[in-house]
Protein backbone atom coordinates (compact mmCIF):
# COMPACT_ATOMS: atom_id res chain seq x y z
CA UNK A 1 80.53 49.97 70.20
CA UNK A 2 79.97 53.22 71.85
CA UNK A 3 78.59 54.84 68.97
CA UNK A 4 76.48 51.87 68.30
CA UNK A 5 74.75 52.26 71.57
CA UNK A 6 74.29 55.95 72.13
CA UNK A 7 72.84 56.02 68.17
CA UNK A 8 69.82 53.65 69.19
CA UNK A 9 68.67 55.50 72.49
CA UNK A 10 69.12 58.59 70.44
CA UNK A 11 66.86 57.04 67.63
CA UNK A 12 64.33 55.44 70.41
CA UNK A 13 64.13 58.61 71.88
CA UNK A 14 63.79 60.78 69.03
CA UNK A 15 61.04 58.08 67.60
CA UNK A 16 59.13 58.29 70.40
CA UNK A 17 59.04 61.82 70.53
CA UNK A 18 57.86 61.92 66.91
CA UNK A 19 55.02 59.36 68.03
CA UNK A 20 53.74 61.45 70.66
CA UNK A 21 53.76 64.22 68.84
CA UNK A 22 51.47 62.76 65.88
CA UNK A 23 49.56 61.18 68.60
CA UNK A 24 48.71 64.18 70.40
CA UNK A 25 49.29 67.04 68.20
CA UNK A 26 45.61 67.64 68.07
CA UNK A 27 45.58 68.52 71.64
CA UNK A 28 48.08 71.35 71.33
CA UNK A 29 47.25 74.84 71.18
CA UNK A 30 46.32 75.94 67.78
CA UNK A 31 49.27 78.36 67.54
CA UNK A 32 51.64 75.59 67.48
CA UNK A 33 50.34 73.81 65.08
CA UNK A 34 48.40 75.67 62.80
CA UNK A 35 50.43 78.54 62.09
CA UNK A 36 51.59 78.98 58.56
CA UNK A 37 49.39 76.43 57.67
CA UNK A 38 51.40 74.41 60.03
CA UNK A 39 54.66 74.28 57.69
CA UNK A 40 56.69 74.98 61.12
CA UNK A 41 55.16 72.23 63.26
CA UNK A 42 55.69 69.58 59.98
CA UNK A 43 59.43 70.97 59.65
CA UNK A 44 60.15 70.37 63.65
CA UNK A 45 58.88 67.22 63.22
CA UNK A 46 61.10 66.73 60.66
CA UNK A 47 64.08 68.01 61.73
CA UNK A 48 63.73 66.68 65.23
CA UNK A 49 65.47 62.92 65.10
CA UNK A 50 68.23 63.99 62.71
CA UNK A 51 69.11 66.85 65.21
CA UNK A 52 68.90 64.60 68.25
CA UNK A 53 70.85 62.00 66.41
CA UNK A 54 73.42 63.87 64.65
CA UNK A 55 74.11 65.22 67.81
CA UNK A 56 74.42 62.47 69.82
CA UNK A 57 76.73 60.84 67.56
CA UNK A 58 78.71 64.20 67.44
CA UNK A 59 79.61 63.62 71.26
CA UNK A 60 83.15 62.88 71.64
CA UNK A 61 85.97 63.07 68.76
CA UNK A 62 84.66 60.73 66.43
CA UNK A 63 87.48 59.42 63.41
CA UNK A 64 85.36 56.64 61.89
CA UNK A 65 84.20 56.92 58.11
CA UNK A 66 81.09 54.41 59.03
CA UNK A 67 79.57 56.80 61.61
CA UNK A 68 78.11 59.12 59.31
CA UNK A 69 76.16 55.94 57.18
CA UNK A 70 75.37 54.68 61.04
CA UNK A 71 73.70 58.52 61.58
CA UNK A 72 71.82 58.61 58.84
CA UNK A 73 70.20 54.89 59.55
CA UNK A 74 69.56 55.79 62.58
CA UNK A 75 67.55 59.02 61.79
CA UNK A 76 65.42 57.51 58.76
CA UNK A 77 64.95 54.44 61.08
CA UNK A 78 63.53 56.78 63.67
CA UNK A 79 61.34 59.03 61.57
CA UNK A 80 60.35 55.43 59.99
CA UNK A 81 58.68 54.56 63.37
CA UNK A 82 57.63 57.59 64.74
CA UNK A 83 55.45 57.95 61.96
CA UNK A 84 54.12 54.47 61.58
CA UNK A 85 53.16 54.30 65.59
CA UNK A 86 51.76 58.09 65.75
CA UNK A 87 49.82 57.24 62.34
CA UNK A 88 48.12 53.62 63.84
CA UNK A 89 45.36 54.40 65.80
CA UNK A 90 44.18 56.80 62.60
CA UNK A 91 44.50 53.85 60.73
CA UNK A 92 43.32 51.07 62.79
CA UNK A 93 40.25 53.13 63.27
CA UNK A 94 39.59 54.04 59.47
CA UNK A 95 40.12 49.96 58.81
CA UNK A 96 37.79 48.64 61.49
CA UNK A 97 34.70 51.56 61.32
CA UNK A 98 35.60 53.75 59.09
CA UNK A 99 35.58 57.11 61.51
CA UNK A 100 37.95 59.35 61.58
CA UNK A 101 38.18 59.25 65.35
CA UNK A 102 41.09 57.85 66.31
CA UNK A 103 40.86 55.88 70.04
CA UNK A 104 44.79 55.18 71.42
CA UNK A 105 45.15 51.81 72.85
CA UNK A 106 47.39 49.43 72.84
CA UNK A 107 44.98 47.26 70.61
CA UNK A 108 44.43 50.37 68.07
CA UNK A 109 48.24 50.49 68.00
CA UNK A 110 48.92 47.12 67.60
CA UNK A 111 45.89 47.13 65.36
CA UNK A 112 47.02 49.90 62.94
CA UNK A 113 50.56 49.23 62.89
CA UNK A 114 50.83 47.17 59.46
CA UNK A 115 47.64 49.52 58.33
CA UNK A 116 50.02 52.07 58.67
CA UNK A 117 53.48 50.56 57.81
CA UNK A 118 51.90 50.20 54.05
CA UNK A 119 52.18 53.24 53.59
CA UNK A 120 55.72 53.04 52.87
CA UNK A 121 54.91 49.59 50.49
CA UNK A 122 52.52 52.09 47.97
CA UNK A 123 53.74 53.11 44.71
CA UNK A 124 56.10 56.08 44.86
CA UNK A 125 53.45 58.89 43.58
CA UNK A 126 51.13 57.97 46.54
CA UNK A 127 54.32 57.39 49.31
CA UNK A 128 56.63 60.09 47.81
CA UNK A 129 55.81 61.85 51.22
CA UNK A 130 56.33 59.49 53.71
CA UNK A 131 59.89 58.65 51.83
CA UNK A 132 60.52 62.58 51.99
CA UNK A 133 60.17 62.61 55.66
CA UNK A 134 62.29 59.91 55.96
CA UNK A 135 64.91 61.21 53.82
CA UNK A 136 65.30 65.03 55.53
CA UNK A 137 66.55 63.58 59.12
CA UNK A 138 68.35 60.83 57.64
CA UNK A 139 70.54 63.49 55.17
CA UNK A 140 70.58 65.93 58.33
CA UNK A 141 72.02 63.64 60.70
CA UNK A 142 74.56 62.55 58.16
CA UNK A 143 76.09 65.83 57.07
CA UNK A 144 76.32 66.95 60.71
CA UNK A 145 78.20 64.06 61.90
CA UNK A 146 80.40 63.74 58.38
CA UNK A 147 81.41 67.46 59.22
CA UNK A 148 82.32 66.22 62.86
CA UNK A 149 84.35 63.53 61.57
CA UNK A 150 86.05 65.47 59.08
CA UNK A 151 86.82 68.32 61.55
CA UNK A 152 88.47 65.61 63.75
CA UNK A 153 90.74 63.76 60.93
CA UNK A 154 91.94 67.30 60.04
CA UNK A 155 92.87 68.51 63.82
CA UNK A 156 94.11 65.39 64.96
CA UNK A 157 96.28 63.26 63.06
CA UNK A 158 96.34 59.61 63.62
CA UNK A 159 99.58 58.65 65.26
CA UNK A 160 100.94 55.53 64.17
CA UNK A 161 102.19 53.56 67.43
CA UNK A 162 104.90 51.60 65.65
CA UNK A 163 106.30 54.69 64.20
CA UNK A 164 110.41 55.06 64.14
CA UNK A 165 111.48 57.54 66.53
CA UNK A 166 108.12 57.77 68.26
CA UNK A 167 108.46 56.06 71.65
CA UNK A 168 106.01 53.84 73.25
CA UNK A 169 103.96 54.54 75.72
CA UNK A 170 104.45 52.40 78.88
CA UNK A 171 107.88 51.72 77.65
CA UNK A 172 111.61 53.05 77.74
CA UNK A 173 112.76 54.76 74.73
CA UNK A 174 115.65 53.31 72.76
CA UNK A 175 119.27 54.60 73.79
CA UNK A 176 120.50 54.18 70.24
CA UNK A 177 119.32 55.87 67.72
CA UNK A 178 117.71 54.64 64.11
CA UNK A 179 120.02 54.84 61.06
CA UNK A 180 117.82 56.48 59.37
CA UNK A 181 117.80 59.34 61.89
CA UNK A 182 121.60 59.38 62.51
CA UNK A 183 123.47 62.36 60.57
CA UNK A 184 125.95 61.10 57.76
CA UNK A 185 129.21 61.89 59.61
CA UNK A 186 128.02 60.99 63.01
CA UNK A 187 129.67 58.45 64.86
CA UNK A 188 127.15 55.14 65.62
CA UNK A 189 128.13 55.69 69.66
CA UNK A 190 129.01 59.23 70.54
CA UNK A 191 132.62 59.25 72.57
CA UNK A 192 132.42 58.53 76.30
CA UNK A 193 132.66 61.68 78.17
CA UNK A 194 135.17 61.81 80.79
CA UNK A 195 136.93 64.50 82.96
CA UNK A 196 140.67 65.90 82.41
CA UNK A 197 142.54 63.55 84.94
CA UNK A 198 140.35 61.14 84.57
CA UNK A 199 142.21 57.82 83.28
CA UNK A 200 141.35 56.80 79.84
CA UNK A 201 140.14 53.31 80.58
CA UNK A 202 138.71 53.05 83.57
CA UNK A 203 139.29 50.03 85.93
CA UNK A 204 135.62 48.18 85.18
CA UNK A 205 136.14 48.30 81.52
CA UNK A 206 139.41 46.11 81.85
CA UNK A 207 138.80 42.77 80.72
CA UNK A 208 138.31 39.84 83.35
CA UNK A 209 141.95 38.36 81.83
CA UNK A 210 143.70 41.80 81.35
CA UNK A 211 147.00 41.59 83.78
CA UNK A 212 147.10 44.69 85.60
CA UNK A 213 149.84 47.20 84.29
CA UNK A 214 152.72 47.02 86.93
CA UNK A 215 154.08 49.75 89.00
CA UNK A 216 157.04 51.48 86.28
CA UNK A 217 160.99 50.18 88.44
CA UNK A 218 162.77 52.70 90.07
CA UNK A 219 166.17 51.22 88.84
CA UNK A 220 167.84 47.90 88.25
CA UNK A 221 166.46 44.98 90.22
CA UNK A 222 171.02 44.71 91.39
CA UNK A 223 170.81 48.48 91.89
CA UNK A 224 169.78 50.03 95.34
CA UNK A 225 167.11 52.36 95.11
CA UNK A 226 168.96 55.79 95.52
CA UNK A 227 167.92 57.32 98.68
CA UNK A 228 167.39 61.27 98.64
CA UNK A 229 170.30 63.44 99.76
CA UNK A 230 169.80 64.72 103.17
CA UNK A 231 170.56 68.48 103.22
């Protein structure tokens, strides 16, 4: 549930950081986003919601096999919008009047946001890349968290909680031991340790019905006890 969470603010955040940018990349310096005939500015765009996904779904020790398939939603879902919203104003405006100008309202927005959303509809020779933008953040995010999760299953072990001879937590452990963990010539109750004058039964363990062993005669009940010799 947590993952579930955290992955859409990461993707809302990360789409509308991608939105802004197309929205108002034309305001930026010209170093930013012209250099190299702005093949760095197109790969940070790019790059940027599989990063901020895959790490945000790298938080924690993550042991699920479905988180890296919930990443890589996530990311293409993001890049998904961020392009359609930063791309419908352009689009709105090339519908209506047929300028290039793009004004950003809410209206254009609104306006231009199926304009734009066809984009992904075209046949693939004319929306092969939109569909590559999509796919880059979406594989990104996925590999980075798959990693994660692998590095996790291999560390950590899952501990079974049922497992013999693993006590519970919360609970006492079990005096006795399992069978199966008893050695072959091992008694089932190891001998009761007691001291050297200690008597071998003690006086609890005698049973409720046990008569008590009486004192051992001096002599013959007709006999008079023998009284020591005075010196």
């Amino acid at each position: 549930m947590r993952a579930l969470i955290f992955g859409f603010l990461a993707m809302a955040v990360s789409a509308t950081a991608l939105a802004c940018a197309k929205l108002f990349g034309d305001r930026l310096p010209a170093a930013i986003t012209q250099t190299a005939d702005g093949l760095p500015w197109s790969t940070a765009q790019a790059l940027l919601p599989g990063l901020v996904v895959g790490l945000t779904l790298r938080i924690g020790r993550p042991r699920s096999l479905l988180l890296p398939f919930l990443a890589l939603l996530y990311a293409g879902a993001a890049m998904t919008l961020g392009l359609i919203i930063g791309s419908a104003p352009a689009a709105y405006a090339l519908s209506t009047t047929g300028a290039a100008e793009q004004v950003i309202t809410l209206d254009t927005i609104l306006g231009g946001f199926r304009q734009a959303a066809m984009a992904y509809v075209e046949p693939i020779q004319h929306s092969w890349p939109y569909w590559t933008l999509t796919t880059i953040p979406a594989l990104l995010a996925f590999a980075a968290v798959a990693f994660k999760v692998r590095q996790t299953r291999e560390t950590t072990p899952a501990t079974t909680p049922n497992a013999p001879g693993t006590p519970d937590h919360g609970s006492s452990p079990d005096p006795i031991q399992a069978p199966e963990q008893r050695g072959a010539f091992e008694p089932v109750q190891p001998p009761e340790k007691r001291g050297a004058f200690d008597p071998a039964q003690s006086p609890e363990k005698r049973g409720a019905f046990d008569p008590v062993q009486p004192p051992r005669p001096t002599g013959s009940p007709f006999t008079p006890a023998q009284r020591e010799r005075q010196p």
